[in-house]
Protein backbone atom coordinates (compact mmCIF):
# COMPACT_ATOMS: atom_id res chain seq x y z
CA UNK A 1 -65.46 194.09 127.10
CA UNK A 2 -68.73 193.12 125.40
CA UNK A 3 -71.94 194.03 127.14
CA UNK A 4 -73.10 190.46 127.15
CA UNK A 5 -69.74 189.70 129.49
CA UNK A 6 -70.29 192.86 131.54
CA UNK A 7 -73.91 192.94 132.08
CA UNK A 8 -75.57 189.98 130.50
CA UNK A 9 -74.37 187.25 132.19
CA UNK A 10 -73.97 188.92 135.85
CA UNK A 11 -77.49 189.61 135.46
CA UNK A 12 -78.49 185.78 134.57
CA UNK A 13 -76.10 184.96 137.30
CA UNK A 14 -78.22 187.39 139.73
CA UNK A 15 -81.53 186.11 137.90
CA UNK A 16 -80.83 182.58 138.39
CA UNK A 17 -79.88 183.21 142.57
CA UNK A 18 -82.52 184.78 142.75
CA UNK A 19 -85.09 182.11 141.48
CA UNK A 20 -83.31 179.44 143.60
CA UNK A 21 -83.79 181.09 146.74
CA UNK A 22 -87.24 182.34 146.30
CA UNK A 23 -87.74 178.20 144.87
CA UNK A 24 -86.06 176.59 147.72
CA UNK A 25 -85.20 179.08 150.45
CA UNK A 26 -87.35 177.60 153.28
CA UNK A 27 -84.83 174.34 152.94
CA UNK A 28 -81.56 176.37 153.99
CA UNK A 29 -80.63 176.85 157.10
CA UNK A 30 -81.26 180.25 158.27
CA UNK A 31 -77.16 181.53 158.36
CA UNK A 32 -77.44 180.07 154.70
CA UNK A 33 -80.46 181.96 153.81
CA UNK A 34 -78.82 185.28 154.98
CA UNK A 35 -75.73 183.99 152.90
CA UNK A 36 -77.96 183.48 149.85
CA UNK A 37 -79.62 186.69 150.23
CA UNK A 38 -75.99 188.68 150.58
CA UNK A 39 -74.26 186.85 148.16
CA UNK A 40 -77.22 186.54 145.25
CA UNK A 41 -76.99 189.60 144.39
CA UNK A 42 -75.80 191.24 141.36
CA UNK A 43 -72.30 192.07 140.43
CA UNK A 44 -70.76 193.63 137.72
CA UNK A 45 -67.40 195.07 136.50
CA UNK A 46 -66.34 198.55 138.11
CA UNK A 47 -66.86 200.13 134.79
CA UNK A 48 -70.60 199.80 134.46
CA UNK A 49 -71.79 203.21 135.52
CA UNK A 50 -74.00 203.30 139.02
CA UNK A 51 -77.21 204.36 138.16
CA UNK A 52 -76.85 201.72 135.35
CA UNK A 53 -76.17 199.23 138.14
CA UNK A 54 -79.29 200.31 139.70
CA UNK A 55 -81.26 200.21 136.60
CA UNK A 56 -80.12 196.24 136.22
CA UNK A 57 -80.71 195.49 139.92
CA UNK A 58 -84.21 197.23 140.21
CA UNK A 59 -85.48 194.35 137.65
CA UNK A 60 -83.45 191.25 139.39
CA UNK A 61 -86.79 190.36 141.33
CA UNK A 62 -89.05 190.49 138.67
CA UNK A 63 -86.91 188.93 136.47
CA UNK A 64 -86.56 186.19 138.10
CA UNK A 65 -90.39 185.92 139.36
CA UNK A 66 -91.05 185.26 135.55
CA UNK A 67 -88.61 182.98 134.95
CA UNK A 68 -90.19 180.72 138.22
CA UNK A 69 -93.11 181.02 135.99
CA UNK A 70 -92.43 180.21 132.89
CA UNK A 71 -92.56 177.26 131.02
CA UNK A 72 -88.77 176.75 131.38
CA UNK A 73 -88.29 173.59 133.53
CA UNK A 74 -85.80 174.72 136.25
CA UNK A 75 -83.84 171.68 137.71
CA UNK A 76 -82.22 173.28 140.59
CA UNK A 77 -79.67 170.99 142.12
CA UNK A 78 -79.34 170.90 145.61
């Protein structure tokens, strides 16, 4: 499986949770907020080695900090 499949996207999936609950958190209730938080993380295929795993998930944060900053205009839908 191509890297872009295996880590890529399950990192822009992660990214992109990430960003919407830091954006619009304080609107979910707070048994949806702890949902959020479990479920944004980041996933990948049982393959990808662990410390690789945390290498990608160390970033996640960041990651998506500068993509709530950018000039990308992020339409969330709620």
């Amino acid at each position: 499986m191509p890297d872009a499949l295996s880590k890529t996207v399950p990192i822009w999936c992660a990214v992109i949770n990430k960003a919407y609950l830091v954006r619009h958190g304080e609107l979910l209730e707070d048994a949806e907020r702890k949902a959020w938080r479990e479920d944004a993380g980041l996933f990948c295929p049982p393959w990808i080695s662990g410390s690789e795993w945390d290498e990608m998930h160390q970033k996640i944060n960041l990651w998506a900090e500068r993509l709530l900053v950018s000039s990308l205009f992020l339409n969330f839908i709620q």
